[in-house]
C-alpha atoms as a PDB file:
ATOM      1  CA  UNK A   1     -32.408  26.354  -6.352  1.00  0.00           C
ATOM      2  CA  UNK A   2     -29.863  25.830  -9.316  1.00  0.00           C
ATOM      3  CA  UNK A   3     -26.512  25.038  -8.976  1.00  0.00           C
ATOM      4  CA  UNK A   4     -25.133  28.537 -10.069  1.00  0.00           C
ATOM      5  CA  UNK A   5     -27.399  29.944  -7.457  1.00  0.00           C
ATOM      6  CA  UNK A   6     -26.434  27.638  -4.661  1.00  0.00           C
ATOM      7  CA  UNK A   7     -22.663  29.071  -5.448  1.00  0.00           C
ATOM      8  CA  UNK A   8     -23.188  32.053  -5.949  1.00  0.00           C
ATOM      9  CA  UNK A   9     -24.629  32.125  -1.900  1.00  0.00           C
ATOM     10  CA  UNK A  10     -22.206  30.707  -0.984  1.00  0.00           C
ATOM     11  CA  UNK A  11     -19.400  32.603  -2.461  1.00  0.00           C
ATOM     12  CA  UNK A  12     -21.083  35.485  -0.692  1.00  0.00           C
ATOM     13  CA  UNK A  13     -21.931  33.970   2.474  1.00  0.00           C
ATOM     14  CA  UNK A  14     -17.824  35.470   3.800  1.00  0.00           C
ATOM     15  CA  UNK A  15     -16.938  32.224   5.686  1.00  0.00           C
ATOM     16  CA  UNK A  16     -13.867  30.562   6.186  1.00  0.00           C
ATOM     17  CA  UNK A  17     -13.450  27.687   4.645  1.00  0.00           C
ATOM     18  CA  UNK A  18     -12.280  24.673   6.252  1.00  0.00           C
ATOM     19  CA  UNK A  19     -12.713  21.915   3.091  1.00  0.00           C
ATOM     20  CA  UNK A  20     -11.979  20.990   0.052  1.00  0.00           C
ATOM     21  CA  UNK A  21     -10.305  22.451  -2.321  1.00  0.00           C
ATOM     22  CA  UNK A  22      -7.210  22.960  -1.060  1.00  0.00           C
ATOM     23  CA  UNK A  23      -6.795  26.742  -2.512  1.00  0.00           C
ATOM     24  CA  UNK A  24      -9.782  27.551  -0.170  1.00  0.00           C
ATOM     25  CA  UNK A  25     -11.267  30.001  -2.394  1.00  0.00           C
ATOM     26  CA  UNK A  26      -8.109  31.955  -3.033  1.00  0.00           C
ATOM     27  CA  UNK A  27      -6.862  32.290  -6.068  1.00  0.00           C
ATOM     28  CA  UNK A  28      -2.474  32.063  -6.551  1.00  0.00           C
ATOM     29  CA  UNK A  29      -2.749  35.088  -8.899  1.00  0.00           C
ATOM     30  CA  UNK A  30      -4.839  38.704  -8.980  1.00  0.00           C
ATOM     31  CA  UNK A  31      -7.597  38.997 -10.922  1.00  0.00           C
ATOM     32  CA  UNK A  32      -9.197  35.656 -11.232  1.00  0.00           C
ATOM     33  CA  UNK A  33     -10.867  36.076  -7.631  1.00  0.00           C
ATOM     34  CA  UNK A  34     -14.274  35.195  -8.935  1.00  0.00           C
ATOM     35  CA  UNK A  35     -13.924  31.773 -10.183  1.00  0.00           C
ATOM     36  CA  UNK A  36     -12.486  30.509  -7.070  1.00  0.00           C
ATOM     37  CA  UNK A  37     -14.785  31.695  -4.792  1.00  0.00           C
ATOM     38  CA  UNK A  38     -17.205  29.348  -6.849  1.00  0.00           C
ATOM     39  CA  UNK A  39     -14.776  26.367  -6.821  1.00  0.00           C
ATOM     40  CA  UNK A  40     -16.597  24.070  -3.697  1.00  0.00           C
ATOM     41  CA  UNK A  41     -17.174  20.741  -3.082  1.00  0.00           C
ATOM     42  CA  UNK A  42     -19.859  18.445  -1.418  1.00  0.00           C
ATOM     43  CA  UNK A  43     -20.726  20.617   1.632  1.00  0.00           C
ATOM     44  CA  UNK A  44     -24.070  21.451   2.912  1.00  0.00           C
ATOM     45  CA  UNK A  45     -26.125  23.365   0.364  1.00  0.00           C
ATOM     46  CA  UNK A  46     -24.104  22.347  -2.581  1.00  0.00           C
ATOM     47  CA  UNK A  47     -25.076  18.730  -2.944  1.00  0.00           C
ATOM     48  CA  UNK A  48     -23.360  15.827  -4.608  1.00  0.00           C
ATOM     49  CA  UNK A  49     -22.425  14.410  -7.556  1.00  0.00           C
ATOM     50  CA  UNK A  50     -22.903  10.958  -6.497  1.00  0.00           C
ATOM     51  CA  UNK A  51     -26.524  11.235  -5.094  1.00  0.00           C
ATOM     52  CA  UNK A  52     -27.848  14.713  -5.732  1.00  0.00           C
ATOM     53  CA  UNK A  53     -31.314  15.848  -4.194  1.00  0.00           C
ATOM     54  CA  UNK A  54     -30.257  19.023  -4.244  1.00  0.00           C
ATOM     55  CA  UNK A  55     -29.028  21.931  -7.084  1.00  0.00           C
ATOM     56  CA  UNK A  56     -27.079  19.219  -8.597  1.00  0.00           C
ATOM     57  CA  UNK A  57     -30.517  17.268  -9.501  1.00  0.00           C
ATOM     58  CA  UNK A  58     -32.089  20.110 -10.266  1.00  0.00           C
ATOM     59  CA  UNK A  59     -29.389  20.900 -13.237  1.00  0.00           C
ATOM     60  CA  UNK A  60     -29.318  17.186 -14.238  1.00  0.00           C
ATOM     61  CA  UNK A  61     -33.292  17.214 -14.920  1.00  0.00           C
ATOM     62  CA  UNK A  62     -33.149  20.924 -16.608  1.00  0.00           C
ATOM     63  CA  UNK A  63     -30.588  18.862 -19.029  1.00  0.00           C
ATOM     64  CA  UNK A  64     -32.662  16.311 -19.264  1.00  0.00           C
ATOM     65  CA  UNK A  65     -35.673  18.260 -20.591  1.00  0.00           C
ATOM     66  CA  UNK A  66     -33.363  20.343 -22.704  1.00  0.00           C
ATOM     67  CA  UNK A  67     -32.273  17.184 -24.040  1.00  0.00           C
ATOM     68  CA  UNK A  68     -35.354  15.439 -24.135  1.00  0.00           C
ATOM     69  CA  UNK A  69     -33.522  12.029 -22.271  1.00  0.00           C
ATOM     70  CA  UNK A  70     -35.295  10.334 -19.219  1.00  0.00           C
ATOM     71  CA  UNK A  71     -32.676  11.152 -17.043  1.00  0.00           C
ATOM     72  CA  UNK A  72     -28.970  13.002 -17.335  1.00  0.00           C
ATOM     73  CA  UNK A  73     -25.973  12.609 -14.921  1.00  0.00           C
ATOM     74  CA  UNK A  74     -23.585  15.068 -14.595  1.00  0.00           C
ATOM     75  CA  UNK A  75     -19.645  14.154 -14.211  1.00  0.00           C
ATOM     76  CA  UNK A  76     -16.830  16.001 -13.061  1.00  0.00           C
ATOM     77  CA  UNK A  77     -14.255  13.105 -14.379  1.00  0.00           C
ATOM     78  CA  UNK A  78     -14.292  13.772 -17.716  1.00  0.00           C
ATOM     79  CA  UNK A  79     -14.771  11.502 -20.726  1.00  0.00           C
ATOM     80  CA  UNK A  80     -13.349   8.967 -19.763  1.00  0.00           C
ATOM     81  CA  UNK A  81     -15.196   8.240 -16.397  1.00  0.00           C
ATOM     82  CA  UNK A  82     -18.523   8.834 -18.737  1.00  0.00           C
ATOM     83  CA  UNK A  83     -17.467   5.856 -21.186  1.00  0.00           C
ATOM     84  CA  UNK A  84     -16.585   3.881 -17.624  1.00  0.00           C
ATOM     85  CA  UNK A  85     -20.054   5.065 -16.489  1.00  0.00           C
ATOM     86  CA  UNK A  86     -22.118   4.195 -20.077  1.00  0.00           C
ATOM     87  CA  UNK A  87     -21.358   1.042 -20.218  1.00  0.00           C
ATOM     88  CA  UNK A  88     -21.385   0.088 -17.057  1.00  0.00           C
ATOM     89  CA  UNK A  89     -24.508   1.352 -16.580  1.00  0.00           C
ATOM     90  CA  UNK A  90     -25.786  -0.728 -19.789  1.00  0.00           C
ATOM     91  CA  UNK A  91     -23.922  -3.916 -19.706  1.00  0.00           C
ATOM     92  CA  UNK A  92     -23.157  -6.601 -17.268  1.00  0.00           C
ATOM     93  CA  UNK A  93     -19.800  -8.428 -16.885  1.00  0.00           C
ATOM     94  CA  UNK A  94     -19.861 -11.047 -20.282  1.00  0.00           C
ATOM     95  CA  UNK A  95     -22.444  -8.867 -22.522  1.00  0.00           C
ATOM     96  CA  UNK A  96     -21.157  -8.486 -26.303  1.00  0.00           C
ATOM     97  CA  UNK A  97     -20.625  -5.159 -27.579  1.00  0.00           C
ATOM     98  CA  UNK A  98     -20.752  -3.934 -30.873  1.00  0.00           C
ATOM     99  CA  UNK A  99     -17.510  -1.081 -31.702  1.00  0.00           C
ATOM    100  CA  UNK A 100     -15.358  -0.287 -34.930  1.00  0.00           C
ATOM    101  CA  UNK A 101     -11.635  -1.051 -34.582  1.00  0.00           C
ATOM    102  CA  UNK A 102     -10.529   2.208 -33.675  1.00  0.00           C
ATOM    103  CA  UNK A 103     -12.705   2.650 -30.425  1.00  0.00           C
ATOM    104  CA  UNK A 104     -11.241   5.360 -27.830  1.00  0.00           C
ATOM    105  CA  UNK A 105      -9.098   3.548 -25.407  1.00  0.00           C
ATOM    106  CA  UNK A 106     -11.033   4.345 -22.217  1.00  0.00           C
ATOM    107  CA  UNK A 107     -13.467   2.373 -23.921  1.00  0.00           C
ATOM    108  CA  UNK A 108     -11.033  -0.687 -24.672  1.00  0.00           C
ATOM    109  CA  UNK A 109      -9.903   0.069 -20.941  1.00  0.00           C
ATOM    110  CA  UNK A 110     -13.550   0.195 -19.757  1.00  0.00           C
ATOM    111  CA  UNK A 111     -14.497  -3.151 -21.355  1.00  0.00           C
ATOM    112  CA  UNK A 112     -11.558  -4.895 -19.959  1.00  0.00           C
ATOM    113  CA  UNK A 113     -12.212  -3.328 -16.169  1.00  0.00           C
ATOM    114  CA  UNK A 114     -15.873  -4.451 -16.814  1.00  0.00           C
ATOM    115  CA  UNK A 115     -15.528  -7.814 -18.355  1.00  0.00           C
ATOM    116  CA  UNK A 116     -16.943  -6.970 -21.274  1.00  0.00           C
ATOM    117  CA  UNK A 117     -16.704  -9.022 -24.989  1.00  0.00           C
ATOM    118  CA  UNK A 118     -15.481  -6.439 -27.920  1.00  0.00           C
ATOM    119  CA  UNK A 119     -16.747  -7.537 -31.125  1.00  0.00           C
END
């Protein structure tokens, strides 16, 4: 089942909801009722980010094909914790790296956290 899907159950499932987030599913304003009933975390039936099996790897290999990589990885951190993630996932602590002068700073940041060498 995709991700939407495994939401979308659950959004109509009626339960209570005793997790994360901390709006449980109720939105501070009328009239945007929908998106938080779709706004859950890591519970049973949604998966996880951080080692999906579920609808979450199902999305990241539909991506992949659409694509055409190997593999894709979703992120909910943003850019920043994909540039942290990238090279990480590339380079080990003392590899070179090849950038312009005016790399993004959560690169710069990145290859100081990961002892990387700049050049």
């Amino acid at each position: 089942m995709r991700l939407f899907g495994a939401m979308r159950n659950y959004a109509g499932m009626g339960v209570s909801r005793f997790h994360m987030p901390g709006h449980k599913g109720v939105p501070p304003l009328p009239g945007i009722e929908l998106a938080y009933s779709y706004d859950v975390t890591e519970i049973a039936g949604m998966d996880s980010l951080y080692e999906a099996s579920g609808p979450i790897l199902s999305l990241e290999k539909a991506y992949a094909g659409l694509y055409g990589s190997r593999e894709c990885i979703l992120s909910a951190g943003g850019s920043t914790l994909c540039v942290q993630g990238m090279l990480a996932a590339a380079l080990l602590p003392g590899d070179r790296l090849l950038c312009c002068r005016g790399v993004h700073v959560s690169a710069a940041r990145a290859m100081a956290l990961l002892d990387l060498d700049p050049v």
